[in-house]
N, C-alpha and C. Protein backbone atom coordinates (compact mmCIF):
# COMPACT_ATOMS: atom_id res chain seq x y z
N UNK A 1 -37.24 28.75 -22.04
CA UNK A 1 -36.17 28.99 -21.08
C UNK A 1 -35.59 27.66 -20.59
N UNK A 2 -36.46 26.72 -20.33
CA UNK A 2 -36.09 25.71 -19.55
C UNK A 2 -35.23 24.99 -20.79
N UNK A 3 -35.47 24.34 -22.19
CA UNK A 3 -35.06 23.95 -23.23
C UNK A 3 -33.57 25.09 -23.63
N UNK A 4 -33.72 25.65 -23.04
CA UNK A 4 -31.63 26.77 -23.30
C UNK A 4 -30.62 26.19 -22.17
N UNK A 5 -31.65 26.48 -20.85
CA UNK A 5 -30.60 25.73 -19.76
C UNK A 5 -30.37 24.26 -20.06
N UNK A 6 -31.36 23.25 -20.46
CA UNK A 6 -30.59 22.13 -20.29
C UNK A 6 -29.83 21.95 -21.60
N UNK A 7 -29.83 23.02 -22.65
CA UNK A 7 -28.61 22.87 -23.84
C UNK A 7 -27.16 23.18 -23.10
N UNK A 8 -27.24 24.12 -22.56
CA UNK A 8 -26.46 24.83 -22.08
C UNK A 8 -25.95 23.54 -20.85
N UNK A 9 -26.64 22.96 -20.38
CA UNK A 9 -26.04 21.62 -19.27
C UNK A 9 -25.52 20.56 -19.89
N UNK A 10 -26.18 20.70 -21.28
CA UNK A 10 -25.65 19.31 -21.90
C UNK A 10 -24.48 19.71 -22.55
N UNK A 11 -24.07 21.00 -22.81
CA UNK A 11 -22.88 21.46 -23.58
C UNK A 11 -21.65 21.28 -22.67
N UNK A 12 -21.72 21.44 -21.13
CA UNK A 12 -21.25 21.65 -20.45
C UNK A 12 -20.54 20.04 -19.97
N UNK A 13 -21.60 19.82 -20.16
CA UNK A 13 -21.64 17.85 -19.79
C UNK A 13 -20.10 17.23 -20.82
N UNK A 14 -20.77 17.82 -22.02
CA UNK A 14 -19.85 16.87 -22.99
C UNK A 14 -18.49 17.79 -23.44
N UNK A 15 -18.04 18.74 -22.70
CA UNK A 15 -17.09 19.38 -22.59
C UNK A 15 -15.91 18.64 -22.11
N UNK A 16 -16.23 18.17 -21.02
CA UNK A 16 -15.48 17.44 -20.02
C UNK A 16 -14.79 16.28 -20.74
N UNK A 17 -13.22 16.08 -21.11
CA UNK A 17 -12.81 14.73 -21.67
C UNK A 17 -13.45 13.37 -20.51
N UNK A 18 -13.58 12.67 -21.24
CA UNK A 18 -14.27 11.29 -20.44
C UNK A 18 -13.06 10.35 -19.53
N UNK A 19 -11.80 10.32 -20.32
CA UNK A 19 -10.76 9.90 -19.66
C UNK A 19 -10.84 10.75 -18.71
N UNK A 20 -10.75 12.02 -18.19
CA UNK A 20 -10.23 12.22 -17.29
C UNK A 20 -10.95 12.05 -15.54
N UNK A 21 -12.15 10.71 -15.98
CA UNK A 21 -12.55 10.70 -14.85
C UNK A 21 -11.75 9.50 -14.01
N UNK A 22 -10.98 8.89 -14.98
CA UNK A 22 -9.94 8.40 -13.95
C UNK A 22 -8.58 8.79 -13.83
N UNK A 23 -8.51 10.19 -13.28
CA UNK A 23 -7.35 10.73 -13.38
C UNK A 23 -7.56 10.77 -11.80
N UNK A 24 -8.63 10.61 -10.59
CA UNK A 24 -8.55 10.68 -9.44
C UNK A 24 -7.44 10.11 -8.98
N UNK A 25 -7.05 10.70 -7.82
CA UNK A 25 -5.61 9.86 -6.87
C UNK A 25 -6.35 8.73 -6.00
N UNK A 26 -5.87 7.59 -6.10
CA UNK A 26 -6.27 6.56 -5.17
C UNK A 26 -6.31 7.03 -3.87
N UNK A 27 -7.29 6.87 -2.95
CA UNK A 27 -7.26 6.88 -1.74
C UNK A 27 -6.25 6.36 -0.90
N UNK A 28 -5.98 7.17 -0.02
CA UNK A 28 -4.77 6.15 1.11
C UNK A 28 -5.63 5.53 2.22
N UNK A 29 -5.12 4.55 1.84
CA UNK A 29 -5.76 3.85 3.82
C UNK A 29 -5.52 4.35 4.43
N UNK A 30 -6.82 4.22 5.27
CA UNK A 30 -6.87 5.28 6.59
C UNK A 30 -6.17 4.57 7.60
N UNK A 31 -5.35 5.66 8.11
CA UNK A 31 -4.32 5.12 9.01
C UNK A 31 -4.97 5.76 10.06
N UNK A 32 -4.56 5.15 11.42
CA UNK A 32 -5.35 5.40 13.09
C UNK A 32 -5.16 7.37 13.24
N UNK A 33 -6.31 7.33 13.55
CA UNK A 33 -6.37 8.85 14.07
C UNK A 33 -5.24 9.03 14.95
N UNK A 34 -3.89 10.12 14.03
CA UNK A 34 -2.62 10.60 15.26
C UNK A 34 -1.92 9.78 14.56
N UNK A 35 -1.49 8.31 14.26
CA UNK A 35 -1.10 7.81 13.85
C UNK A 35 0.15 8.05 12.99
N UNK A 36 1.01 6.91 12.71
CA UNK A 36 2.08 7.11 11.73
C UNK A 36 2.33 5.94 10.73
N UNK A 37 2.62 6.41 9.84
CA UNK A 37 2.97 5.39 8.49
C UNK A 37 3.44 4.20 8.75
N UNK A 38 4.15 3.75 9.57
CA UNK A 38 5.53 2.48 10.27
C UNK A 38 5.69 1.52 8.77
N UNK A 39 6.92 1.75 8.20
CA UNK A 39 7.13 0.74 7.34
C UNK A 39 8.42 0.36 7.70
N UNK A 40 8.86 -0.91 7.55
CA UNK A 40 10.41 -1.77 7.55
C UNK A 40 11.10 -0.52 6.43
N UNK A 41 12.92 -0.92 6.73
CA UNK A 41 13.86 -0.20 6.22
C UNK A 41 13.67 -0.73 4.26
N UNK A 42 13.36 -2.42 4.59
CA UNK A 42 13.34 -2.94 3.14
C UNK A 42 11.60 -2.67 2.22
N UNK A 43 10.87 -2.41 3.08
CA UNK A 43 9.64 -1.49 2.31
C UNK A 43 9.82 -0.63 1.82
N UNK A 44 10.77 0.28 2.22
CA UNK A 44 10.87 1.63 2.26
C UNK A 44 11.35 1.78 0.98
N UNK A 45 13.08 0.80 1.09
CA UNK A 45 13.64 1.11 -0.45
C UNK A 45 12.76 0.31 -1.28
N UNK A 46 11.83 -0.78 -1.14
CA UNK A 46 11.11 -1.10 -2.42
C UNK A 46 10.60 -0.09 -3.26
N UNK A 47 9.50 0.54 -1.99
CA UNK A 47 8.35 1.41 -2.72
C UNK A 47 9.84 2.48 -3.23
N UNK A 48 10.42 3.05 -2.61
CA UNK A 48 11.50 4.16 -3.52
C UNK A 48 11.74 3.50 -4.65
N UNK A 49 12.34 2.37 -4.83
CA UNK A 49 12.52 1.85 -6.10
C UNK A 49 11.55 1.64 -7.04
N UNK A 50 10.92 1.53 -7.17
CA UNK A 50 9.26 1.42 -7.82
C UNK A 50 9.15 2.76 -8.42
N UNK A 51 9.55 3.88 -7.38
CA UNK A 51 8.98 5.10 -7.91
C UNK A 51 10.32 5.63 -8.70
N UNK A 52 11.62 5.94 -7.96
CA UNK A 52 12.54 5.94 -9.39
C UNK A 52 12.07 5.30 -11.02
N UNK A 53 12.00 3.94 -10.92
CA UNK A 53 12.16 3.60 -11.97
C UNK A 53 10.63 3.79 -12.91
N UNK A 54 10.00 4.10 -11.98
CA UNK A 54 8.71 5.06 -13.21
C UNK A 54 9.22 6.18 -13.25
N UNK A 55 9.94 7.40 -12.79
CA UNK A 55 10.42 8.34 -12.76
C UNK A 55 11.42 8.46 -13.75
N UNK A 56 12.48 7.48 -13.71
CA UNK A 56 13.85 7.58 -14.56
C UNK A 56 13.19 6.98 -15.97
N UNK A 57 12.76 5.86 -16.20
CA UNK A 57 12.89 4.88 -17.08
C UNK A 57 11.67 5.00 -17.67
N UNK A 58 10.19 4.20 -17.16
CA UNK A 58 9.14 3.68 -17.57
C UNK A 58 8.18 5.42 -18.06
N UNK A 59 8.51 6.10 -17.29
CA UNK A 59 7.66 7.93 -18.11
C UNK A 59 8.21 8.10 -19.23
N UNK A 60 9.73 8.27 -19.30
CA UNK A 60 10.63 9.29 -20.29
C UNK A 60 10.29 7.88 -21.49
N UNK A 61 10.22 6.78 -21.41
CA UNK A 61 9.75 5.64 -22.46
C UNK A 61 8.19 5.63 -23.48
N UNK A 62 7.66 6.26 -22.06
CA UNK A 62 5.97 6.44 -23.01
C UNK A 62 5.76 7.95 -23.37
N UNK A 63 6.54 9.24 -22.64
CA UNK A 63 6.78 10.11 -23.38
C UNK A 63 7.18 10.22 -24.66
N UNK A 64 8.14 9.39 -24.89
CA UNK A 64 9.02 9.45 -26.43
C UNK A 64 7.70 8.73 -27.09
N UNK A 65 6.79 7.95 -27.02
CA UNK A 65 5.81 7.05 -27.76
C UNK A 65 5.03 7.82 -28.49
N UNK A 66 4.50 8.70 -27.22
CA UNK A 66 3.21 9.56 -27.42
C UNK A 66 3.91 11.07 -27.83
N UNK A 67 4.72 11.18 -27.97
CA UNK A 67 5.49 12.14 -28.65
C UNK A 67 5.55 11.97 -30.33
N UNK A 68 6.32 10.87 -30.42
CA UNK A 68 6.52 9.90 -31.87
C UNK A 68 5.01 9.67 -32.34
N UNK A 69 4.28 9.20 -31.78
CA UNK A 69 2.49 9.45 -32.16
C UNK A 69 1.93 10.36 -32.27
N UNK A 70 2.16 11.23 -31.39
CA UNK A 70 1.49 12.66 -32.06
C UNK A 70 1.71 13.19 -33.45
N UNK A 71 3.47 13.03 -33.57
CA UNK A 71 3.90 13.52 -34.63
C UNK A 71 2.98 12.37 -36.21
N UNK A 72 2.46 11.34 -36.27
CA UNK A 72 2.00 10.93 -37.34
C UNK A 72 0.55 10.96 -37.92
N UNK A 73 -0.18 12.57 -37.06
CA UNK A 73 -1.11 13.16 -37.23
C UNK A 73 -2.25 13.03 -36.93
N UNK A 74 -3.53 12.79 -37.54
CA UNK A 74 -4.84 12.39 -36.57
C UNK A 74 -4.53 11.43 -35.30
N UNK A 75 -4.49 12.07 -34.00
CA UNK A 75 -4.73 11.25 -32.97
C UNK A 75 -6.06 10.78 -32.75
N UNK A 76 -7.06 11.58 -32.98
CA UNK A 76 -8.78 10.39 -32.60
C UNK A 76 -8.42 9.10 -32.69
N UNK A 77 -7.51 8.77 -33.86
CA UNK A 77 -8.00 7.17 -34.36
C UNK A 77 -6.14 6.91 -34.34
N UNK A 78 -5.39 7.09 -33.74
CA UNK A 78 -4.17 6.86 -33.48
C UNK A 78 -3.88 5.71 -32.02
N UNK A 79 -4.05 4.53 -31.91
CA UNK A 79 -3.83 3.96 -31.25
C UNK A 79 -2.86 3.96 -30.25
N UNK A 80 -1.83 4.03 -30.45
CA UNK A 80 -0.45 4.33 -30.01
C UNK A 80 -0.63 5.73 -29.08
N UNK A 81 -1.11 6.43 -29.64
CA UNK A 81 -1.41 7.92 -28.92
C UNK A 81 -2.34 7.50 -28.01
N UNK A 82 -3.49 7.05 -28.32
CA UNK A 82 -4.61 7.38 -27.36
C UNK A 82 -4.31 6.15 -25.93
N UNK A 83 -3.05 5.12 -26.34
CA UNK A 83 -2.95 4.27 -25.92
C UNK A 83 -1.50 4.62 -24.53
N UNK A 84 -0.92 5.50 -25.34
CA UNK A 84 0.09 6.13 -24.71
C UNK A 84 0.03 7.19 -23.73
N UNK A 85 -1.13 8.12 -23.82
CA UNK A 85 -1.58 8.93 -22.85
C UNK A 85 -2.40 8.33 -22.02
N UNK A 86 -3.38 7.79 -22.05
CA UNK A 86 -3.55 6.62 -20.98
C UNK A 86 -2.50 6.05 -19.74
N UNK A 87 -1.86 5.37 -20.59
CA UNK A 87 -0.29 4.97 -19.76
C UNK A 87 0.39 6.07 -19.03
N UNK A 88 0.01 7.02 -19.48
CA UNK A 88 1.12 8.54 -18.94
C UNK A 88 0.47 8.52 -17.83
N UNK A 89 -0.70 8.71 -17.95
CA UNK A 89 -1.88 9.01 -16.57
C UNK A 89 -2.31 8.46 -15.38
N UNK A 90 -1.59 7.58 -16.00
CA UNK A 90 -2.18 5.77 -14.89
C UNK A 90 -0.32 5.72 -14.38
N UNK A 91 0.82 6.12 -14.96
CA UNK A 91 2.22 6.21 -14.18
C UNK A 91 2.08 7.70 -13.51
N UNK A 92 1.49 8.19 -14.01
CA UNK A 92 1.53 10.08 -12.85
C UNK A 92 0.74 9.87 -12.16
N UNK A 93 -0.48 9.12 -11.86
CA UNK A 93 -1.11 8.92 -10.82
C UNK A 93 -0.22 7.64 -9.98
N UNK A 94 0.35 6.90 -10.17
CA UNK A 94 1.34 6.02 -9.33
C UNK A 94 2.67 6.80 -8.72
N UNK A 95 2.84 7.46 -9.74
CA UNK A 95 3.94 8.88 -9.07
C UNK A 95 3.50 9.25 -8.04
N UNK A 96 2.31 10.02 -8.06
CA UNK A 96 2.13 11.09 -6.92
C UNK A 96 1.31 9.83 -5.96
N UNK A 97 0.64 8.78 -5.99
CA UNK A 97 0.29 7.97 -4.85
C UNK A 97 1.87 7.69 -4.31
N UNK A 98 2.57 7.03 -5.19
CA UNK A 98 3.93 7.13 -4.05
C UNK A 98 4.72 7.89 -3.23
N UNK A 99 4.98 9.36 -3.85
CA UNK A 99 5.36 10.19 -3.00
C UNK A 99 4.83 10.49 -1.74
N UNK A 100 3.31 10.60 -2.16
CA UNK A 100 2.10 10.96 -1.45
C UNK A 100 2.99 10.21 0.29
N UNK A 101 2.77 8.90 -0.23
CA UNK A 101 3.01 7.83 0.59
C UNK A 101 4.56 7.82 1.36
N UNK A 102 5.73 8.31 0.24
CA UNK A 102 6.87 8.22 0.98
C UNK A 102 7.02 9.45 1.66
N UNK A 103 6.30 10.80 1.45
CA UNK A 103 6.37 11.47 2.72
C UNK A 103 5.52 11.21 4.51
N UNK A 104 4.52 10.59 4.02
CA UNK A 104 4.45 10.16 5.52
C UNK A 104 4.72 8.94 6.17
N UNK A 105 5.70 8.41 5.19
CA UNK A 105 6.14 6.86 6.16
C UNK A 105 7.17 7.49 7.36
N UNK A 106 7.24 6.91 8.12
CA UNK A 106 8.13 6.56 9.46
C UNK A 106 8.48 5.49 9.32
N UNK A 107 9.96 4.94 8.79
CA UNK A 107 11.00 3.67 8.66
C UNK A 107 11.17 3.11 10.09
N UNK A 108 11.02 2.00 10.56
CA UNK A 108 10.97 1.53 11.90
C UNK A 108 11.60 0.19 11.68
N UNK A 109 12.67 -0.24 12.04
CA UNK A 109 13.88 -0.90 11.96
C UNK A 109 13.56 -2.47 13.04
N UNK A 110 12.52 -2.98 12.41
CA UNK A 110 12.21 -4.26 13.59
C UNK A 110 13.32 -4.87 14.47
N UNK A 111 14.72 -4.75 13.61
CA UNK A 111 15.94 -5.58 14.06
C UNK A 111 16.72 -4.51 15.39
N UNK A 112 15.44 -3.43 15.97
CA UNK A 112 16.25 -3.46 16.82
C UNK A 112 15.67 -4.04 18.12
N UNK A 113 14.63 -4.74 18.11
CA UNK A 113 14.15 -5.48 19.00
C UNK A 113 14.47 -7.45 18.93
N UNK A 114 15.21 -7.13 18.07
CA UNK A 114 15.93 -8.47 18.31
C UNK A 114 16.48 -9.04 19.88
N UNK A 115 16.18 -10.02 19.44
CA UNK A 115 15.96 -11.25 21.26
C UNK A 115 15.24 -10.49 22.25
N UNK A 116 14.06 -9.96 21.69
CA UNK A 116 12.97 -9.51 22.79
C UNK A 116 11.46 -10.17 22.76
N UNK A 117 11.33 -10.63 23.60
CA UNK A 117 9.74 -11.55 23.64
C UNK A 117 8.73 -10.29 23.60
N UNK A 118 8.82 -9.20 24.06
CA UNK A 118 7.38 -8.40 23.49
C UNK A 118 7.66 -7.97 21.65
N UNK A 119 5.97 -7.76 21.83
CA UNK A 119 5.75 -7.77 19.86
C UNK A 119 5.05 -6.49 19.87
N UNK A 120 6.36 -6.11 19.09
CA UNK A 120 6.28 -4.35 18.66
C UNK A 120 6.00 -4.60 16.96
N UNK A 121 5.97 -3.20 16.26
CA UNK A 121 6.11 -3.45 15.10
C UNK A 121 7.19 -4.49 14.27
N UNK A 122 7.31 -4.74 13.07
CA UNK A 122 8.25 -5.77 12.85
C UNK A 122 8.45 -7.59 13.05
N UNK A 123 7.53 -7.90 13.95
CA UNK A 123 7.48 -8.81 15.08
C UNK A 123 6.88 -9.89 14.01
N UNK A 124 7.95 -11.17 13.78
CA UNK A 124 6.96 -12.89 13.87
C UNK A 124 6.34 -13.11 14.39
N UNK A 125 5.29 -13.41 14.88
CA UNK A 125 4.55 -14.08 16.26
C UNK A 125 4.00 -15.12 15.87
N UNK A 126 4.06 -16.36 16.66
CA UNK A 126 3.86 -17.65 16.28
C UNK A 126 2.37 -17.39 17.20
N UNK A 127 1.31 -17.82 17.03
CA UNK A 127 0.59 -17.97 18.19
C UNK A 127 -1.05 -19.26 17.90
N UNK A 128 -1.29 -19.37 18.91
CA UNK A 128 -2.14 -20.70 18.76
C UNK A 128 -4.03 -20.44 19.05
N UNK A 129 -4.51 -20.54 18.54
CA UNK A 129 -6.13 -20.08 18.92
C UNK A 129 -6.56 -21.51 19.62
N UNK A 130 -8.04 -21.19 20.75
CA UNK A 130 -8.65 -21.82 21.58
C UNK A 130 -8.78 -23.48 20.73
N UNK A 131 -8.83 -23.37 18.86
CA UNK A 131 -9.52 -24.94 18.64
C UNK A 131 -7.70 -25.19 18.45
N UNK A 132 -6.59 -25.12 18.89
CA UNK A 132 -5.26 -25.66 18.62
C UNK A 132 -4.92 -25.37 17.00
N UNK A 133 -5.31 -24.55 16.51
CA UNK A 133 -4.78 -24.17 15.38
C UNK A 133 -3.80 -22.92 15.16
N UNK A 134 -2.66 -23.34 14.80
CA UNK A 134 -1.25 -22.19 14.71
C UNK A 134 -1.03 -21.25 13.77
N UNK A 135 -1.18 -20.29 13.92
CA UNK A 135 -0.69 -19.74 12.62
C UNK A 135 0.63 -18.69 13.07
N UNK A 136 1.07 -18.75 12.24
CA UNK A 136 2.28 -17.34 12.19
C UNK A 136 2.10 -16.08 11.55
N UNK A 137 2.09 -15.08 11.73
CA UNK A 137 2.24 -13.64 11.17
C UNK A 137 3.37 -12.72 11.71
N UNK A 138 3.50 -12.05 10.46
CA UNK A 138 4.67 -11.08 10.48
C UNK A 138 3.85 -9.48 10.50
N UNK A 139 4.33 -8.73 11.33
CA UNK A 139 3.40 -7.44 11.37
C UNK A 139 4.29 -6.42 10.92
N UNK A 140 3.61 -5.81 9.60
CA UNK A 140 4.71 -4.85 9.00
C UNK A 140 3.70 -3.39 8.41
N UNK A 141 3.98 -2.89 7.97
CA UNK A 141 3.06 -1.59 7.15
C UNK A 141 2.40 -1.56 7.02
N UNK A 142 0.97 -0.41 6.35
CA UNK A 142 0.40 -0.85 5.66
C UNK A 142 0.90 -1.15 4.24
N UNK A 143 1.70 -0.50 3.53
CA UNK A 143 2.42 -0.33 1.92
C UNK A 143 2.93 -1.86 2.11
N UNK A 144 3.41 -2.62 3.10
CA UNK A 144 4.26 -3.22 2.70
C UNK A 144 3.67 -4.94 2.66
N UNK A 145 2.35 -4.89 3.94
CA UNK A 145 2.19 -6.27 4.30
C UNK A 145 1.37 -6.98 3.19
N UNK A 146 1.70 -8.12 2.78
CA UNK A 146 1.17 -9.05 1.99
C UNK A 146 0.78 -10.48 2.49
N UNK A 147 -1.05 -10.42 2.62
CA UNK A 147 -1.19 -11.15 3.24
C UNK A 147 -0.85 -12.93 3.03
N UNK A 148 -0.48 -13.29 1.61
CA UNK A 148 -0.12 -14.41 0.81
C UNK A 148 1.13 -14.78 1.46
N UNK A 149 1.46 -14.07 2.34
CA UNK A 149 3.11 -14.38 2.81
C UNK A 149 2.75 -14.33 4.20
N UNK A 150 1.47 -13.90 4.59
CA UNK A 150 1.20 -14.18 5.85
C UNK A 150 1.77 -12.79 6.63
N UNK A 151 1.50 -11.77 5.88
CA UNK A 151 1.93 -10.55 6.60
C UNK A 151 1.12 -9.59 6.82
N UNK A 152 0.51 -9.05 7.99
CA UNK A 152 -0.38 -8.48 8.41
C UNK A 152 0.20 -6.72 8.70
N UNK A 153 -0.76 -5.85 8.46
CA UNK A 153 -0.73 -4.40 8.52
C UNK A 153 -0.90 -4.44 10.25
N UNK A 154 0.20 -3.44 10.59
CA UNK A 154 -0.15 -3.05 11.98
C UNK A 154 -1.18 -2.57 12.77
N UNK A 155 -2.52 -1.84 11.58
CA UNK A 155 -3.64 -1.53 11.97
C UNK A 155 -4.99 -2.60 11.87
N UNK A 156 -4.59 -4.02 11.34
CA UNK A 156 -5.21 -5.01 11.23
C UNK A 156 -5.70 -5.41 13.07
N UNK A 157 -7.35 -5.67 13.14
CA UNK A 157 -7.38 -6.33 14.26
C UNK A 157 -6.60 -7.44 15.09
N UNK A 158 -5.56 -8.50 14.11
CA UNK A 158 -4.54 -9.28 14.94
C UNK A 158 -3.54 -8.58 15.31
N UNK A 159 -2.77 -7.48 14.57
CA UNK A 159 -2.15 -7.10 15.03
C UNK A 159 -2.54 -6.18 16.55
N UNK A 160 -3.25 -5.52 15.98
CA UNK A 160 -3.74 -4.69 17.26
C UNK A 160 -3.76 -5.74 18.69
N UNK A 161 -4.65 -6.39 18.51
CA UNK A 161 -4.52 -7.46 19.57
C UNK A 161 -3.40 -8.13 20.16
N UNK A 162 -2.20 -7.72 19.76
CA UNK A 162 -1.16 -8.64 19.50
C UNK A 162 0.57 -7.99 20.21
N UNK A 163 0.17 -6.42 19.54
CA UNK A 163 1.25 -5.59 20.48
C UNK A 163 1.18 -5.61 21.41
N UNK A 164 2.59 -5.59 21.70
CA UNK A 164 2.75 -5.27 22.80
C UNK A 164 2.81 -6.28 23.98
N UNK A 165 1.95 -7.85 23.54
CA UNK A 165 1.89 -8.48 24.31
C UNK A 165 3.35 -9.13 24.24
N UNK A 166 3.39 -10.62 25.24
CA UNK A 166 5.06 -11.09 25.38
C UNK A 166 4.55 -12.42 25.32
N UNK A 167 5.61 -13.41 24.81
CA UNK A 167 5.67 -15.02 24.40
C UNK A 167 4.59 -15.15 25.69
N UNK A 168 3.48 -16.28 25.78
CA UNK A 168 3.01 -17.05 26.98
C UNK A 168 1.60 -16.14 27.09
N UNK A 169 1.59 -15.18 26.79
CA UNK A 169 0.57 -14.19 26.78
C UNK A 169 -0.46 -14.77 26.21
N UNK A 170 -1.86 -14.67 26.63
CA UNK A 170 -3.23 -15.54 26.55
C UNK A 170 -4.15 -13.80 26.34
N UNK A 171 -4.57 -14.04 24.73
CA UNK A 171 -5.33 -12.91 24.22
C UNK A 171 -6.58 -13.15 23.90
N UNK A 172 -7.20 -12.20 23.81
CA UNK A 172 -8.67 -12.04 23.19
C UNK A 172 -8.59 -11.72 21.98
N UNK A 173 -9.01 -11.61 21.26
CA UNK A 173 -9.37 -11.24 19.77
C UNK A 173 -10.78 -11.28 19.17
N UNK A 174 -11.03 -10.07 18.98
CA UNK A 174 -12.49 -10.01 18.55
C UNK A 174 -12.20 -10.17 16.59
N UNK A 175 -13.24 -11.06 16.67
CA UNK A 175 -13.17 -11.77 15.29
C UNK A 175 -15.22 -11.19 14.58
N UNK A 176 -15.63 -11.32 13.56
CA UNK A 176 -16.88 -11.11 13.21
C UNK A 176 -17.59 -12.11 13.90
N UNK A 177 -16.80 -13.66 13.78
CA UNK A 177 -17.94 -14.61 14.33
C UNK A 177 -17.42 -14.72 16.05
N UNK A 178 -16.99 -13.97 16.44
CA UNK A 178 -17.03 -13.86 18.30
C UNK A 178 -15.46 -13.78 18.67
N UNK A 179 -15.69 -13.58 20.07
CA UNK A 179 -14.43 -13.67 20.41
C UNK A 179 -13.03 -15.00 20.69
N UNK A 180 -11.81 -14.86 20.02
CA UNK A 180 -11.22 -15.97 20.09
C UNK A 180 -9.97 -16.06 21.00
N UNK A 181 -10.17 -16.81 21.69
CA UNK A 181 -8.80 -16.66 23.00
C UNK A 181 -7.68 -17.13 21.84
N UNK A 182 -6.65 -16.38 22.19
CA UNK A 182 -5.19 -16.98 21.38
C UNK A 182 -4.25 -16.35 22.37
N UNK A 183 -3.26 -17.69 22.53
CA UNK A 183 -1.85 -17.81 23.00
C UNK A 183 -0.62 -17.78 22.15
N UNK A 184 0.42 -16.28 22.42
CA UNK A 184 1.31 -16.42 22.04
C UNK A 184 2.50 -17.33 22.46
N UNK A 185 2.92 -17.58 21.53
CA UNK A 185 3.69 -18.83 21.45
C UNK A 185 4.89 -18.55 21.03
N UNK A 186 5.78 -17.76 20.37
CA UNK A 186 7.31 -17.23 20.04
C UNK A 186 6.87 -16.20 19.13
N UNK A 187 8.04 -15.32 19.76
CA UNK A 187 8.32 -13.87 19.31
C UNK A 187 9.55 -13.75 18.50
N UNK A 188 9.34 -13.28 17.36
CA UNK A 188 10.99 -13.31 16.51
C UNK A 188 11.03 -11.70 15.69
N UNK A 189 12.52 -11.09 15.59
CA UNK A 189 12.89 -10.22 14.94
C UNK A 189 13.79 -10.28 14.00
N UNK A 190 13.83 -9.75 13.15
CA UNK A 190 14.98 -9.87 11.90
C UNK A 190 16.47 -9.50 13.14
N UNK A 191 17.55 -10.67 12.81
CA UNK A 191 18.63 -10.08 13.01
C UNK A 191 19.32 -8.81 12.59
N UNK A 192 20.10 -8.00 13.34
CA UNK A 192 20.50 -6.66 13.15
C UNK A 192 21.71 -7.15 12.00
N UNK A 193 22.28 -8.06 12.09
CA UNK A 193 23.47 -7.90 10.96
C UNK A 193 23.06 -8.77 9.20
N UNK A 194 21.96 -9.04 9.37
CA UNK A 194 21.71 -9.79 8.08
C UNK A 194 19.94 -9.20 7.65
N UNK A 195 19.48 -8.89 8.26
CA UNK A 195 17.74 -8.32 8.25
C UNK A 195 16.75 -9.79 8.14
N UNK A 196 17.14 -10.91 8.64
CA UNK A 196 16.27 -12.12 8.52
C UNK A 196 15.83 -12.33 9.68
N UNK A 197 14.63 -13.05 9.80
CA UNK A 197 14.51 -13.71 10.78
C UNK A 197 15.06 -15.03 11.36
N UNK A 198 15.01 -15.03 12.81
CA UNK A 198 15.83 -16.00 13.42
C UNK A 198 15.24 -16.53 14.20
């Protein structure tokens, strides 16, 4: 009995195509309990653009591939095929992570807090920590911020620490290695008629 069930488990086992264990949808960052998406107007059309052009262009391209491959018979050992459905799977899973994503953004327009010293979403903030060291950050999305450019997610501990306060403002910031006093130092918003900062 016992030697049928585990045939019967192992049949079951190797049923399952093996690719399709990365057909999972990427996780979304967890955004604050209640919370909302907040991305800039120019995040917004990126990620849209990204997803059009896998939509219009980069699918209907590896469709025709793996179409044209199927048609030249054994796929097991068809490169092009096995190489092309792959690709299909890994752009339909970027499909639906984007949509996923552009239905719960909330577009939040930093430039309309232009010439205001408190730091809302959107916000430059120049600011200085207790050993005199400056840094600048820009607080934008999560989809959108890149930290190489010095751009921090709104749910990041600096940011958190950081709203809401106004130029001159003397903060705490809990860091892993302790807490660090930092002074804001200038507040900047993209101008309303050009989207830059000023």
């Amino acid at each position: 009995m016992r030697k049928l069930f585990d045939e019967i488990v192992m049949n079951k086992a190797f049923t399952k195509e093996v690719d399709d264990a990365d057909d999972d949808d990427p996780q979304l960052p967890a955004l604050p309990s209640g919370g909302k998406n907040y991305i800039t107007p120019q995040g917004y059309a990126r990620i849209r653009a990204e997803l059009l052009e896998l939509i219009d262009n980069e699918r209907p391209k590896i469709v025709e591939i793996v179409h044209w491959a199927a048609s030249n018979g054994d796929r097991s050992e068809n490169g092009d095929y096995i190489y092309g459905k792959r690709r299909l799977r890994e752009i339909d899973r970027r499909i639906r992570f984007l949509t996923k994503r552009l239905e719960i953004m909330e577009v939040t327009d930093p430039a309309v807090h232009h010439g205001s010293e408190q730091i809302f979403f959107g916000a430059t903030v120049v600011y200085v920590d207790d050993k005199d060291v400056q840094r600048t950050v820009t607080i934008l999305g999560i989809d959108e911020a890149d930290s190489s450019k010095g751009q921090v997610s709104w749910v990041s501990p600096i940011a958190r620490t950081l709203l809401k306060a106004r130029t001159g403002d003397v903060l705490q910031l809990v860091t892993p290695a302790g807490i660090v006093e930092i002074e804001v130092m200038d507040v900047q918003y993209p101008s309303p008629a050009d989207g830059s900062t000023h």
